[in-house]
C-alpha atoms as a PDB file:
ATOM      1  CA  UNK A   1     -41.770 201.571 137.582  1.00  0.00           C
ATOM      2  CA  UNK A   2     -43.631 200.773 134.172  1.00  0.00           C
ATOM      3  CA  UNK A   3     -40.315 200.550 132.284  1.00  0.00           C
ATOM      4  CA  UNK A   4     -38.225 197.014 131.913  1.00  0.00           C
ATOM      5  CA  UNK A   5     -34.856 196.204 130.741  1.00  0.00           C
ATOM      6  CA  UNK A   6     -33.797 193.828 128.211  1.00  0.00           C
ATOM      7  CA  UNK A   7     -30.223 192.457 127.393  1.00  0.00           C
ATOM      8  CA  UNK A   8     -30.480 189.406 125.232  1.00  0.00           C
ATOM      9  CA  UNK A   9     -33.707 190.175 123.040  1.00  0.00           C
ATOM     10  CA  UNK A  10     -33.482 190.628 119.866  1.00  0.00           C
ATOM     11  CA  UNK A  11     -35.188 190.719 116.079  1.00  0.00           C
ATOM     12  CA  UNK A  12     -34.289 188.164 114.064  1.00  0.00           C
ATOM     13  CA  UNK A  13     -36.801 188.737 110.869  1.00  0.00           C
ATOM     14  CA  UNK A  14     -40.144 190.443 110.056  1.00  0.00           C
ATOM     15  CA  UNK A  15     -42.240 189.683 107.009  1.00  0.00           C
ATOM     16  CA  UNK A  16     -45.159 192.566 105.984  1.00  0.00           C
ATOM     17  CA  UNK A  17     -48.027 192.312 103.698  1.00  0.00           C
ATOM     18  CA  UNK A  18     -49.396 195.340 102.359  1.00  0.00           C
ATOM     19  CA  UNK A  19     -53.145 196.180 100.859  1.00  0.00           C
ATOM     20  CA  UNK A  20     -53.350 197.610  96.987  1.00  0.00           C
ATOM     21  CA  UNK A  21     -53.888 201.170  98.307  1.00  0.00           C
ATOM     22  CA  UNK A  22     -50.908 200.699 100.604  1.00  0.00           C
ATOM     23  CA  UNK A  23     -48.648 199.459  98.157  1.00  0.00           C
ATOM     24  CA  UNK A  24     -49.343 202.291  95.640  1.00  0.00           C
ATOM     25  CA  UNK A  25     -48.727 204.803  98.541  1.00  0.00           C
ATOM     26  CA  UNK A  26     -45.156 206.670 100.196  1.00  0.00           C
ATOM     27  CA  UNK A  27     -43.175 203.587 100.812  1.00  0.00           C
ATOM     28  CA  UNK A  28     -44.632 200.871  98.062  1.00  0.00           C
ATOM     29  CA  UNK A  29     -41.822 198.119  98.753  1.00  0.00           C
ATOM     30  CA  UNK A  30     -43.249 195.277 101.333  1.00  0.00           C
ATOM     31  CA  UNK A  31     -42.212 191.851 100.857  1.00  0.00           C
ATOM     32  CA  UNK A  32     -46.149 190.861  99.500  1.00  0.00           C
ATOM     33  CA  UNK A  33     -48.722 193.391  97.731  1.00  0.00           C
ATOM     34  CA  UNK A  34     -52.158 192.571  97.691  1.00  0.00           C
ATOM     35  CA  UNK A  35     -53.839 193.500  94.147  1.00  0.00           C
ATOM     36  CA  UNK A  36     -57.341 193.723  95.605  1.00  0.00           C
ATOM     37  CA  UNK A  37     -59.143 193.543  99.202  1.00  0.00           C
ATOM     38  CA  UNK A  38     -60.309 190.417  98.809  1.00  0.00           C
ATOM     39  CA  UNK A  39     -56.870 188.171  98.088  1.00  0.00           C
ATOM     40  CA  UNK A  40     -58.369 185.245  96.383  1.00  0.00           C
ATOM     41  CA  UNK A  41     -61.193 184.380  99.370  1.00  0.00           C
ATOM     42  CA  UNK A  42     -64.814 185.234  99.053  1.00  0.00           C
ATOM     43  CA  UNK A  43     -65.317 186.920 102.704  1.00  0.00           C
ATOM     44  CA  UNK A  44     -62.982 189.871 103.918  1.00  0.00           C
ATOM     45  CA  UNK A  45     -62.964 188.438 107.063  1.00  0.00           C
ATOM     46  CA  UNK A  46     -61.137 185.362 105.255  1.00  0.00           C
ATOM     47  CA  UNK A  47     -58.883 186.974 103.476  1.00  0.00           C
ATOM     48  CA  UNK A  48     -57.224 188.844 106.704  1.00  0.00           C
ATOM     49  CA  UNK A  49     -57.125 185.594 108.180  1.00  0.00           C
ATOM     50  CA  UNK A  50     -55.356 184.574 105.422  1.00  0.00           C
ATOM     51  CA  UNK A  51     -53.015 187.236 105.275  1.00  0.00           C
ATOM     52  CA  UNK A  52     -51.768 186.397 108.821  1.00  0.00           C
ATOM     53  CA  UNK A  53     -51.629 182.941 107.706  1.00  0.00           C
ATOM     54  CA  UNK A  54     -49.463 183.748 105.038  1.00  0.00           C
ATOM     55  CA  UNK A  55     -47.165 186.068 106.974  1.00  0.00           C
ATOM     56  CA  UNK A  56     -46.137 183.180 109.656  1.00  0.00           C
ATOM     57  CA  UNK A  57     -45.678 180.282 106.925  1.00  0.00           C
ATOM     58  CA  UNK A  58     -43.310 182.441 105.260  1.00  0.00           C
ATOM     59  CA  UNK A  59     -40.956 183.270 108.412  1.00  0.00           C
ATOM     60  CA  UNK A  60     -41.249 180.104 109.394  1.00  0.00           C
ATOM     61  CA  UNK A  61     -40.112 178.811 106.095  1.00  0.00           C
ATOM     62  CA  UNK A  62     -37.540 181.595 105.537  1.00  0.00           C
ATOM     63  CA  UNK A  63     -35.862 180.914 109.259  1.00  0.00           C
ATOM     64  CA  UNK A  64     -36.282 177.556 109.160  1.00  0.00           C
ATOM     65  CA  UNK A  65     -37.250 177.134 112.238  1.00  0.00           C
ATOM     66  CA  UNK A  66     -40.075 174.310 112.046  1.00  0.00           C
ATOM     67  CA  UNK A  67     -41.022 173.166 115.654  1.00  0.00           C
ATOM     68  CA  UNK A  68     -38.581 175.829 117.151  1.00  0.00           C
ATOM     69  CA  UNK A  69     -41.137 178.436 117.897  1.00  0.00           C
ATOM     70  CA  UNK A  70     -42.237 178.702 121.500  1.00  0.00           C
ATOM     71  CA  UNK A  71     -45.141 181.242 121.427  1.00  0.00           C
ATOM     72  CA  UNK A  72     -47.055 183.003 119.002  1.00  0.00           C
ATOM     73  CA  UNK A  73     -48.061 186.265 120.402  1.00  0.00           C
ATOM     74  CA  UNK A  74     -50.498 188.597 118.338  1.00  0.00           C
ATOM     75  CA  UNK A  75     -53.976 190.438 117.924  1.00  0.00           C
ATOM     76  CA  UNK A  76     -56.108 192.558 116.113  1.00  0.00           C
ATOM     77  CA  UNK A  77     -58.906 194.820 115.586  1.00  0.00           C
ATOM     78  CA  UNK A  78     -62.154 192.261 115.103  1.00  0.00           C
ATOM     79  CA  UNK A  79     -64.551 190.991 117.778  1.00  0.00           C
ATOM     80  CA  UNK A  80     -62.796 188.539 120.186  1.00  0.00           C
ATOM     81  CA  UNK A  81     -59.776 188.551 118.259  1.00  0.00           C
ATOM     82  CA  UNK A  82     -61.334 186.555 115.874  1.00  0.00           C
ATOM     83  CA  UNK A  83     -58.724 187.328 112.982  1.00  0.00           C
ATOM     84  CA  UNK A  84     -55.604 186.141 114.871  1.00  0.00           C
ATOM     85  CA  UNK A  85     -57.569 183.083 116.596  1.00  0.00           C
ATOM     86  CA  UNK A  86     -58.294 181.670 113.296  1.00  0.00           C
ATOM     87  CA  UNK A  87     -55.318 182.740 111.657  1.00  0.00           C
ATOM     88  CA  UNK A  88     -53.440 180.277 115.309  1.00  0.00           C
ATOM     89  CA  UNK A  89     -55.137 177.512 114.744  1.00  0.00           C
ATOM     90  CA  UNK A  90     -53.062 176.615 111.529  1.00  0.00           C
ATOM     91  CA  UNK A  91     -50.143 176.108 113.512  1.00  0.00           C
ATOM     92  CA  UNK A  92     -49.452 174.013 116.076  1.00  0.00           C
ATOM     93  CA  UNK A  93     -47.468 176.740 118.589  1.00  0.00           C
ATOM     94  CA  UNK A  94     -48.895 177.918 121.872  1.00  0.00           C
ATOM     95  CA  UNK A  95     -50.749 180.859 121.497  1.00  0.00           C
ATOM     96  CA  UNK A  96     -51.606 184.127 123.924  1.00  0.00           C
ATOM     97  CA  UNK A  97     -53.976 186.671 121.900  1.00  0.00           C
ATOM     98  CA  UNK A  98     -53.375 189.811 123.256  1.00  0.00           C
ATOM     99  CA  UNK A  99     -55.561 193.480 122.591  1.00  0.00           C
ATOM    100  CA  UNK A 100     -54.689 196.868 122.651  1.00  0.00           C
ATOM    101  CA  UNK A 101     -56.296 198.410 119.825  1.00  0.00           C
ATOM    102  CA  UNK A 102     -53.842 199.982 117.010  1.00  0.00           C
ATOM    103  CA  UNK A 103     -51.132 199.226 120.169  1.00  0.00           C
ATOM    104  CA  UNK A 104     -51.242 195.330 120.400  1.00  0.00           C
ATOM    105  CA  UNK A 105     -48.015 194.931 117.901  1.00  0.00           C
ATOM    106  CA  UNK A 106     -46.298 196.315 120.247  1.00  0.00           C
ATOM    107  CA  UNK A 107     -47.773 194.852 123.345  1.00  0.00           C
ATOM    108  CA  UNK A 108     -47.155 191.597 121.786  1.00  0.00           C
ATOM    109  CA  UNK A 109     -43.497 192.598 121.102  1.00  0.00           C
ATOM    110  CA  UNK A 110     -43.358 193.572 124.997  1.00  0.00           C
ATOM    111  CA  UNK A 111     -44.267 190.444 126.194  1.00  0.00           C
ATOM    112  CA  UNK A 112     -42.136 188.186 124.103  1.00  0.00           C
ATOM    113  CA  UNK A 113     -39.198 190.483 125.279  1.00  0.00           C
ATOM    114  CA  UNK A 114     -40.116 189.589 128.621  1.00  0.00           C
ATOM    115  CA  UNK A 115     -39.941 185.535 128.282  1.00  0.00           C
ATOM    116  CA  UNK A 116     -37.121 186.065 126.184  1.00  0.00           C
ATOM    117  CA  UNK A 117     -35.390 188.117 128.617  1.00  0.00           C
ATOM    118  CA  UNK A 118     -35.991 186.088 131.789  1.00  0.00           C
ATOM    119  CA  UNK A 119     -34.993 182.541 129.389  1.00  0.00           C
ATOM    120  CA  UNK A 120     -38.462 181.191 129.590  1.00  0.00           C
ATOM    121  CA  UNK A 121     -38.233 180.705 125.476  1.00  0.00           C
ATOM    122  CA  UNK A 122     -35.379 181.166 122.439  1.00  0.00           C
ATOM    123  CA  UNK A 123     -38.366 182.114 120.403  1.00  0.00           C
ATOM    124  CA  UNK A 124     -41.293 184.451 119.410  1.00  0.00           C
ATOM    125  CA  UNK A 125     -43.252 185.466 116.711  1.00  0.00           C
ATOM    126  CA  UNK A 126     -45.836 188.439 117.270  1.00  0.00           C
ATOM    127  CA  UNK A 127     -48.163 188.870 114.320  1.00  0.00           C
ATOM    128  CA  UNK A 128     -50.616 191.414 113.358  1.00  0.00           C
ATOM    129  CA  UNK A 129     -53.307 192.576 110.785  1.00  0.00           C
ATOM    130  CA  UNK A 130     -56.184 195.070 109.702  1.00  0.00           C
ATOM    131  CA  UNK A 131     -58.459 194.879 106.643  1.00  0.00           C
ATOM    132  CA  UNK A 132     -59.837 198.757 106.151  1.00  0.00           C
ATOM    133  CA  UNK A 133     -63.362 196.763 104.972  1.00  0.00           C
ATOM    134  CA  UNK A 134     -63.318 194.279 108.396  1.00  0.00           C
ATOM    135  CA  UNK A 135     -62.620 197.469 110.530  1.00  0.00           C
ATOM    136  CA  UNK A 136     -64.381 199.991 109.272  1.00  0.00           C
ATOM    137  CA  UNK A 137     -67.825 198.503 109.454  1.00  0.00           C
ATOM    138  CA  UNK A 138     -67.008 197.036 112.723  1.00  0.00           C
ATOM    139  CA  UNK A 139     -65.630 200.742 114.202  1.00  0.00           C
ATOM    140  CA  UNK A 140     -67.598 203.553 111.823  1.00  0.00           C
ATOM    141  CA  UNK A 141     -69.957 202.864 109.214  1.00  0.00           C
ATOM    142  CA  UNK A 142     -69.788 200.062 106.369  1.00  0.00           C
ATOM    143  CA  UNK A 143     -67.668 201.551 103.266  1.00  0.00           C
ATOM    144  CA  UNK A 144     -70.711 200.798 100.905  1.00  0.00           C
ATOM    145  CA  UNK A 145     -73.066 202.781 103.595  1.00  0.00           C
ATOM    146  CA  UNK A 146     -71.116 206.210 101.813  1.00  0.00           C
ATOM    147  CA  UNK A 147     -71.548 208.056 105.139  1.00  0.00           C
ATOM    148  CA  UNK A 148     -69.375 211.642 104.828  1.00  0.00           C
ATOM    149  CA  UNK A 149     -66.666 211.637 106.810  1.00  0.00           C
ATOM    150  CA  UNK A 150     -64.658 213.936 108.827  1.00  0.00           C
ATOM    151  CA  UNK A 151     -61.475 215.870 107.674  1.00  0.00           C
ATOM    152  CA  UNK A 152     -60.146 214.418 111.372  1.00  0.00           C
ATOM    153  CA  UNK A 153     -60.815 211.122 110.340  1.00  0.00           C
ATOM    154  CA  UNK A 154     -57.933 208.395 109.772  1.00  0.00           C
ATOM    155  CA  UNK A 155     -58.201 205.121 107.169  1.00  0.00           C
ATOM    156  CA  UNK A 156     -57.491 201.900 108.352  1.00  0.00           C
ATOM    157  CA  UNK A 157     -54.735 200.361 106.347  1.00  0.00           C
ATOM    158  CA  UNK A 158     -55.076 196.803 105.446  1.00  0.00           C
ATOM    159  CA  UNK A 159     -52.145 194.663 105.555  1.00  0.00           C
ATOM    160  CA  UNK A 160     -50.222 192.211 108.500  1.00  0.00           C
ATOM    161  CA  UNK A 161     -46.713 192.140 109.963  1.00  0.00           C
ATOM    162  CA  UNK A 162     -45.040 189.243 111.861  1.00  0.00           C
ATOM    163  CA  UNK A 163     -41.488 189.165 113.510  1.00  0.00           C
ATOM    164  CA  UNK A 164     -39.479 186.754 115.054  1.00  0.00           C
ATOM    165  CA  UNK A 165     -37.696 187.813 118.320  1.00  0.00           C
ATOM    166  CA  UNK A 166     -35.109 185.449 119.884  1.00  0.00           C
ATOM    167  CA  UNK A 167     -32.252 185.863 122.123  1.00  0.00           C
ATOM    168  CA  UNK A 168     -29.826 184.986 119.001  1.00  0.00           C
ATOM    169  CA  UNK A 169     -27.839 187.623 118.532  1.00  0.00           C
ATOM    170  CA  UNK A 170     -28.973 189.773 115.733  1.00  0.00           C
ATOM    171  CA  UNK A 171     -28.574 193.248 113.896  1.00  0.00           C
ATOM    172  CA  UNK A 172     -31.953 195.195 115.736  1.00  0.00           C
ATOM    173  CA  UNK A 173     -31.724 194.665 119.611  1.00  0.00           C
ATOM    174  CA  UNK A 174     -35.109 195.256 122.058  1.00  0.00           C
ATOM    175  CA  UNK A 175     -33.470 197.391 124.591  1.00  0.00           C
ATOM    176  CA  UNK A 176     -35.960 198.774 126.838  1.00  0.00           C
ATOM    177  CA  UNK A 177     -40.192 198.831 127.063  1.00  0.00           C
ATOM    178  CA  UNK A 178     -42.694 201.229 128.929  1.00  0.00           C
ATOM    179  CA  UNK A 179     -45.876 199.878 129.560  1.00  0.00           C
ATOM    180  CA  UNK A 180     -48.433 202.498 129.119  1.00  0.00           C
ATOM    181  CA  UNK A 181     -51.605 203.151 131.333  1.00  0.00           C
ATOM    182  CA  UNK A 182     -55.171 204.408 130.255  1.00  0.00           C
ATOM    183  CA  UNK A 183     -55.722 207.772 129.641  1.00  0.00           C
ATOM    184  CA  UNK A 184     -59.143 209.521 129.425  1.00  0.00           C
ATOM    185  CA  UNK A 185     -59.792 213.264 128.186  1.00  0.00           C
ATOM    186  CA  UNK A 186     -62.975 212.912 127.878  1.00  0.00           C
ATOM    187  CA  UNK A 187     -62.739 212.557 124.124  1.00  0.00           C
ATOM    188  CA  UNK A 188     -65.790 211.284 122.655  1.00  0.00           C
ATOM    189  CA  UNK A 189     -65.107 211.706 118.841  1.00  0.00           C
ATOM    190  CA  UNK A 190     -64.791 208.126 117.100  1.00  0.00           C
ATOM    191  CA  UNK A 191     -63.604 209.933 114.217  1.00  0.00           C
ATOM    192  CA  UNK A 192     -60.950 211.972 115.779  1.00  0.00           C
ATOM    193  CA  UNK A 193     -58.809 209.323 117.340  1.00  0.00           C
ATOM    194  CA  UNK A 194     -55.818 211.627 116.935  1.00  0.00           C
ATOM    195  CA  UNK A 195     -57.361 213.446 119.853  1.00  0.00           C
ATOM    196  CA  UNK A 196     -58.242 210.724 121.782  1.00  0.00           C
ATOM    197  CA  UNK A 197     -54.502 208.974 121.670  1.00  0.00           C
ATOM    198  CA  UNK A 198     -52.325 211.704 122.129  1.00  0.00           C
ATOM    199  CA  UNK A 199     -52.459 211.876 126.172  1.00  0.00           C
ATOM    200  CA  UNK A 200     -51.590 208.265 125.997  1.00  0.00           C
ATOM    201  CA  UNK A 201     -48.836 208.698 123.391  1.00  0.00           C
ATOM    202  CA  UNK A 202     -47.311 212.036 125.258  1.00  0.00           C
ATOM    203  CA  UNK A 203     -47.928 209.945 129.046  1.00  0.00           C
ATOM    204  CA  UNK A 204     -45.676 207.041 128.109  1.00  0.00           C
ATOM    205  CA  UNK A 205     -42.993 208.563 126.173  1.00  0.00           C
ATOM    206  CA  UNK A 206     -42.708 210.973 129.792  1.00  0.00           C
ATOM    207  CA  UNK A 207     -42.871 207.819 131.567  1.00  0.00           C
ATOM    208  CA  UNK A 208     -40.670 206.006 130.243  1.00  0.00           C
ATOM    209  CA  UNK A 209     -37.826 209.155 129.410  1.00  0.00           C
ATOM    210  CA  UNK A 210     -38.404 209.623 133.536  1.00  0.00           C
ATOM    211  CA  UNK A 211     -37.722 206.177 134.216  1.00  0.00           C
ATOM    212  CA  UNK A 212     -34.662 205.589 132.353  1.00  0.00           C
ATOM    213  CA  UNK A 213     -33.433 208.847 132.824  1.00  0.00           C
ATOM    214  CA  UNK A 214     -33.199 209.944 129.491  1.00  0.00           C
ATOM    215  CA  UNK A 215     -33.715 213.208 127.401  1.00  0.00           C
ATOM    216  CA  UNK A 216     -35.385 212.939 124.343  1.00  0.00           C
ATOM    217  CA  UNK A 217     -33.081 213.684 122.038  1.00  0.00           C
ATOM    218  CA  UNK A 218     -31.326 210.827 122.846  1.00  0.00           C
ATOM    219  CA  UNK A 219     -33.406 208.797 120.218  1.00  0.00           C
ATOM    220  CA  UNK A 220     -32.459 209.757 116.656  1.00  0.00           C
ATOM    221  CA  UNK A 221     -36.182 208.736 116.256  1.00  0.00           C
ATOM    222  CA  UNK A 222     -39.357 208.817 118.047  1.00  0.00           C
ATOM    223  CA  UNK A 223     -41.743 206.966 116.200  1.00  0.00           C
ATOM    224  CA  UNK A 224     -45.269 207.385 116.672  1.00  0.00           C
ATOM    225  CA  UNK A 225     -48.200 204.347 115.397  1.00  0.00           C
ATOM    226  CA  UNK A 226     -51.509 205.963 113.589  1.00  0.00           C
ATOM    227  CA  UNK A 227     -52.258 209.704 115.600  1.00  0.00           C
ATOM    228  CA  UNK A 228     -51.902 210.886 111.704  1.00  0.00           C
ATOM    229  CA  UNK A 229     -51.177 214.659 110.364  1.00  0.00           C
ATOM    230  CA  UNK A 230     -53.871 216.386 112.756  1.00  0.00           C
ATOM    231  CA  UNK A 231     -52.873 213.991 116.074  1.00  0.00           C
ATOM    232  CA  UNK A 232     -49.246 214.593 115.573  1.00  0.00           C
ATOM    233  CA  UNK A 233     -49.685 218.016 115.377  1.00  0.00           C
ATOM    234  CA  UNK A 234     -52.030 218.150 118.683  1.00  0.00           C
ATOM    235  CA  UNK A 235     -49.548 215.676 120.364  1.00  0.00           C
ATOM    236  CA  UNK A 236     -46.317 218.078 120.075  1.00  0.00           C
ATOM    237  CA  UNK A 237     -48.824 221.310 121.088  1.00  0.00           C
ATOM    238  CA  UNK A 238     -49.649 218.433 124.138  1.00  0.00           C
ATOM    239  CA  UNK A 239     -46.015 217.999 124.788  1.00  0.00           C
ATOM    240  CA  UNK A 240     -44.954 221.539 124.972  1.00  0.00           C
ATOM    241  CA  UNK A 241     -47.634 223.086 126.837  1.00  0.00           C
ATOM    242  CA  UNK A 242     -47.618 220.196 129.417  1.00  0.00           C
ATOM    243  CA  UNK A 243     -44.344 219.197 130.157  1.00  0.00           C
ATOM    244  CA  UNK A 244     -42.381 221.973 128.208  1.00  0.00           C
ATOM    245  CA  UNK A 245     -41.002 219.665 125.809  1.00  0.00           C
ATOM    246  CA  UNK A 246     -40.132 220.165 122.066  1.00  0.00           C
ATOM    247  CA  UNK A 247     -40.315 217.456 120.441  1.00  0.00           C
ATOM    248  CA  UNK A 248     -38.145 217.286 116.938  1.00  0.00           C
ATOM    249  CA  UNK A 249     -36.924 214.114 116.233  1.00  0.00           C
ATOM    250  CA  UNK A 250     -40.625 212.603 115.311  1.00  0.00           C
ATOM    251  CA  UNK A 251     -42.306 210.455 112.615  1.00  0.00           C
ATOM    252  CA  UNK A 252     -45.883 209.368 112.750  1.00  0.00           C
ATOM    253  CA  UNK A 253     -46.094 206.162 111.045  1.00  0.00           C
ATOM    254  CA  UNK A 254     -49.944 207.199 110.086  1.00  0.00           C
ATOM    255  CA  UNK A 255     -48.356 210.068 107.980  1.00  0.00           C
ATOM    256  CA  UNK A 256     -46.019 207.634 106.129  1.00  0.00           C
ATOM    257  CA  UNK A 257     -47.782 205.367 104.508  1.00  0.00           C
ATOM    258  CA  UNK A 258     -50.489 207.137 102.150  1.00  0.00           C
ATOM    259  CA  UNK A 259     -50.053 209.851  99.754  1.00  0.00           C
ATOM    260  CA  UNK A 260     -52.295 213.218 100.048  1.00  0.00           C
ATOM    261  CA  UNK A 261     -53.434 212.103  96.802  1.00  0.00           C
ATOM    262  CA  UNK A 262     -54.974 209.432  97.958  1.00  0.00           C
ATOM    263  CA  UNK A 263     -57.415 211.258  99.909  1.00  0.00           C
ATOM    264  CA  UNK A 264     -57.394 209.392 103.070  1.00  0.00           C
ATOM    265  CA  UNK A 265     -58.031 212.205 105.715  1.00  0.00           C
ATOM    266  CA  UNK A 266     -55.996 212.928 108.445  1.00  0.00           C
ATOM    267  CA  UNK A 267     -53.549 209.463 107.187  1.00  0.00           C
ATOM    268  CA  UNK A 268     -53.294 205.723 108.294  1.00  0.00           C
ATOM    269  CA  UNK A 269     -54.596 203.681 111.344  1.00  0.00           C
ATOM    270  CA  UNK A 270     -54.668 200.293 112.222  1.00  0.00           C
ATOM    271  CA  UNK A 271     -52.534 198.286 114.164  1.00  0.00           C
ATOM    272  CA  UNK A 272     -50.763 197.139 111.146  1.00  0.00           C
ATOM    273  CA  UNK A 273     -49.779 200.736 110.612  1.00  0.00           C
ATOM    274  CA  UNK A 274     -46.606 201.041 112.804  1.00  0.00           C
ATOM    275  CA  UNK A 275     -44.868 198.115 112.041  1.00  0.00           C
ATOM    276  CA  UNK A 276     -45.640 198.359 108.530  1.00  0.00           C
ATOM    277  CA  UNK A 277     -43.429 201.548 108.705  1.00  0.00           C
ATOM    278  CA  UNK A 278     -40.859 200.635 111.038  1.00  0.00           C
ATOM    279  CA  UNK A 279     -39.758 197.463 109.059  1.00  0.00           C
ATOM    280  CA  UNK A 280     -40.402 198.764 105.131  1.00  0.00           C
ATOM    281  CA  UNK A 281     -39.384 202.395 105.691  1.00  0.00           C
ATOM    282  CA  UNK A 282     -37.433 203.302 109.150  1.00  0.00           C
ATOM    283  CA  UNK A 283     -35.105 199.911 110.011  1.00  0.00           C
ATOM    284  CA  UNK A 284     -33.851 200.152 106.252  1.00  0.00           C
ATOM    285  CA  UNK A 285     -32.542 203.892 106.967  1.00  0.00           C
ATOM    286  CA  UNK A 286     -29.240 203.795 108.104  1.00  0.00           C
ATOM    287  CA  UNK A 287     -29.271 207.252 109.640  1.00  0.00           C
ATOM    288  CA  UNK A 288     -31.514 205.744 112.604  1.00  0.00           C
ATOM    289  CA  UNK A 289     -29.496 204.119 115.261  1.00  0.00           C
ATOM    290  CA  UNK A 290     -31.698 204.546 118.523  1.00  0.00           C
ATOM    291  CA  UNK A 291     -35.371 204.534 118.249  1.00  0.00           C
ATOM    292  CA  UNK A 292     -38.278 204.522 120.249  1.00  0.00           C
ATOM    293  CA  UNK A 293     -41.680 203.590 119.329  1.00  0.00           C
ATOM    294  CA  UNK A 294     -44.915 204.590 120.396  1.00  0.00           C
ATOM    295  CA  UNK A 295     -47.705 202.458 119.292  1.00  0.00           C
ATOM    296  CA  UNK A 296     -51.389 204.215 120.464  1.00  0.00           C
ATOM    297  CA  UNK A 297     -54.676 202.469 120.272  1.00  0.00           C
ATOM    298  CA  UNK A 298     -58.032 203.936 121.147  1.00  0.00           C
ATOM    299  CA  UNK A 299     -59.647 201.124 123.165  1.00  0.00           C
ATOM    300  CA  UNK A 300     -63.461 201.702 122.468  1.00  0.00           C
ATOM    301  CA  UNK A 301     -66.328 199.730 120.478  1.00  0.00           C
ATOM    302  CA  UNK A 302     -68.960 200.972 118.896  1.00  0.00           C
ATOM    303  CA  UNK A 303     -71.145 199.810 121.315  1.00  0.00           C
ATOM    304  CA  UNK A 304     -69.828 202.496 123.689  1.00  0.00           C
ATOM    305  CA  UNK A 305     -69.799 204.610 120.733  1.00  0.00           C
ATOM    306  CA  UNK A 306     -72.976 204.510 120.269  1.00  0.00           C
ATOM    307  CA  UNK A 307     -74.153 204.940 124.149  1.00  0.00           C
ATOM    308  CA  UNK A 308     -71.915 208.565 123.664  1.00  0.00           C
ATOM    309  CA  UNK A 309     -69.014 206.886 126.463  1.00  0.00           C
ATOM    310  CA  UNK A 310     -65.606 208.564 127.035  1.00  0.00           C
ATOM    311  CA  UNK A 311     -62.855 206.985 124.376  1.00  0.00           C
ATOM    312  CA  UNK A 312     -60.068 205.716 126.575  1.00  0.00           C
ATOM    313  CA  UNK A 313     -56.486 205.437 124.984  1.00  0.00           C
ATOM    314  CA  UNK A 314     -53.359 203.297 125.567  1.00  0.00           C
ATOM    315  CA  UNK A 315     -50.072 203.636 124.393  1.00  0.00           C
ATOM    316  CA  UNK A 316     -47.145 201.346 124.935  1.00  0.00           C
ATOM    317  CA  UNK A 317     -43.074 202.311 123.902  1.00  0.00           C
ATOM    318  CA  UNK A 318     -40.381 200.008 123.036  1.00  0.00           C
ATOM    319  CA  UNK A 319     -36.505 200.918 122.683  1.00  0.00           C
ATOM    320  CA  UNK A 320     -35.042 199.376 119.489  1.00  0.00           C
ATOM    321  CA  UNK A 321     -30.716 199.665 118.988  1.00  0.00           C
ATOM    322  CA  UNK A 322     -29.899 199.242 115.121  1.00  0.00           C
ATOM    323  CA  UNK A 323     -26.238 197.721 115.729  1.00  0.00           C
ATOM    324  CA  UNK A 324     -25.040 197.629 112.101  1.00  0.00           C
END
């Protein structure tokens, strides 16, 4: 069974940085706005680096919790990890850097649940970023290239989320995870990664509904990460003629962020993209008690890309209980 159980694990406090095309968008209110891409530094590669800096200094600072932190789980979308590794070395906390594309929030959120859970540490923070200008020229084509793009195609959103998870009792309880497992559809579309991440998205929320013997309406939410207008569309046509399922109760977090004024194609991506939504737009909603989140990452590079190779997916889900 892919799915785990978790009792005593629980968010204490998230802190999210939004880019200036972000923070002009749908939800507008994060806790820190950039003004421009480049945030004071001279490289964007230091200025995402920067933002993830930022992001930990401030819940440390807020929780003061000093030397109290026992891991600091987190990745990203460059090379290596190379945002998050630089971003670590500020702070003197042991470290795991962890990948899974647009899905390694999550992942890192699934295995601080786990040491939480089994009393191996009190606490966690899991951080993550994406600059649109790092990731775009690393995954499609430099912005300054001007290559046309698809109507398919999503934006990366820059920005960076941390949260602390702990076994202190707290107002947003991890209940449950589902790890999810590679899925291939022979997708080869680098520009259509709504395609390419909805058998992951639709094979874990199954999973993990079959494992805990759920329905799905028993989530007043079912949030997906970055599969954007055209992906969410594909993934409930997925669902339906698949497994007979309709699904109702859904929000793609790549459809919340931007306005269609903004003229971002088929929405947000980036692993920032989920969390950015689930902490600035969907915990402050009262309505939404039980929710599930999908995150979905497309795990290729461009090197594969480029040699015409199969896009696989992964998709990971995580049970979140809003007690007051």
């Amino acid at each position: 069974m892919a799915s785990l159980k978790f009792n005593t694990v629980y968010i204490k406090d998230a802190f999210t940085i939004a880019g200036p095309l972000e923070s002009e968008g749908q939800i507008r209110k994060f806790d820190l706005c950039m003004d421009d891409y480049y945030y004071g530094e001279k490289t964007f590669i230091d200025t995402e680096i920067k933002m993830q800096r930022v992001v930990i200094d401030n819940l440390l600072y807020k929780n003061k919790l000093g030397k109290k932190i026992d891991v600091l789980i987190g990745g990203d979308l460059s090379n290596q990890l190379t945002i998050t590794n630089f971003a670590a070395k500020n702070f003197d906390i042991p470290f795991l850097g962890v990948y899974s594309a647009c899905a390694s929030f999550a992942e890192s959120m699934l295995i601080a649940s786990q040491f939480i859970e089994n009393n191996s540490i009190k606490y966690a923070i899991c951080i993550t970023s994406s600059h649109n200008l790092n990731a775009e020229r690393q995954f499609r084509f430099p912005i300054e290239y001007g290559a046309p793009r698809a109507r398919t195609t999503t934006f990366t959103a820059t920005g960076s989320v941390g949260a602390i998870l702990t076994s202190d009792k707290g107002s947003v309880r991890v209940e449950s995870a589902t790890i999810g497992r590679v899925q291939d559809y022979n997708q080869k579309d680098a520009s259509h990664m709504g395609a390419v991440m909805t058998p992951a998205a639709a094979s874990v929320l199954m999973e993990h509904l079959s494992d805990l013997k759920r329905n799905v309406d028993y989530y007043d939410l079912i949030l997906t990460g970055d599969l954007g207008e055209i992906g969410s569309n594909i993934l409930k046509e997925f669902l339906k003629v698949n497994y007979g399922l309709k699904l109702k109760n859904h929000m793609d977090a790549g459809c919340e962020i931007f306005l269609k004024s903004q003229e971002v194609y088929a929405g947000s991506s980036g692993p920032v993209t989920l969390p950015l939504v689930l902490f600035n737009k969907v915990l402050k909603n009262k309505k939404f008690k039980k929710i599930l989140i999908i995150a979905t990452g497309s795990l290729h590079s461009k090197d594969t890309t480029n040699q015409s190779k199969t896009i696989p997916s992964i998709a990971h889900a995580i049970s979140l209980e809003v007690l007051s």
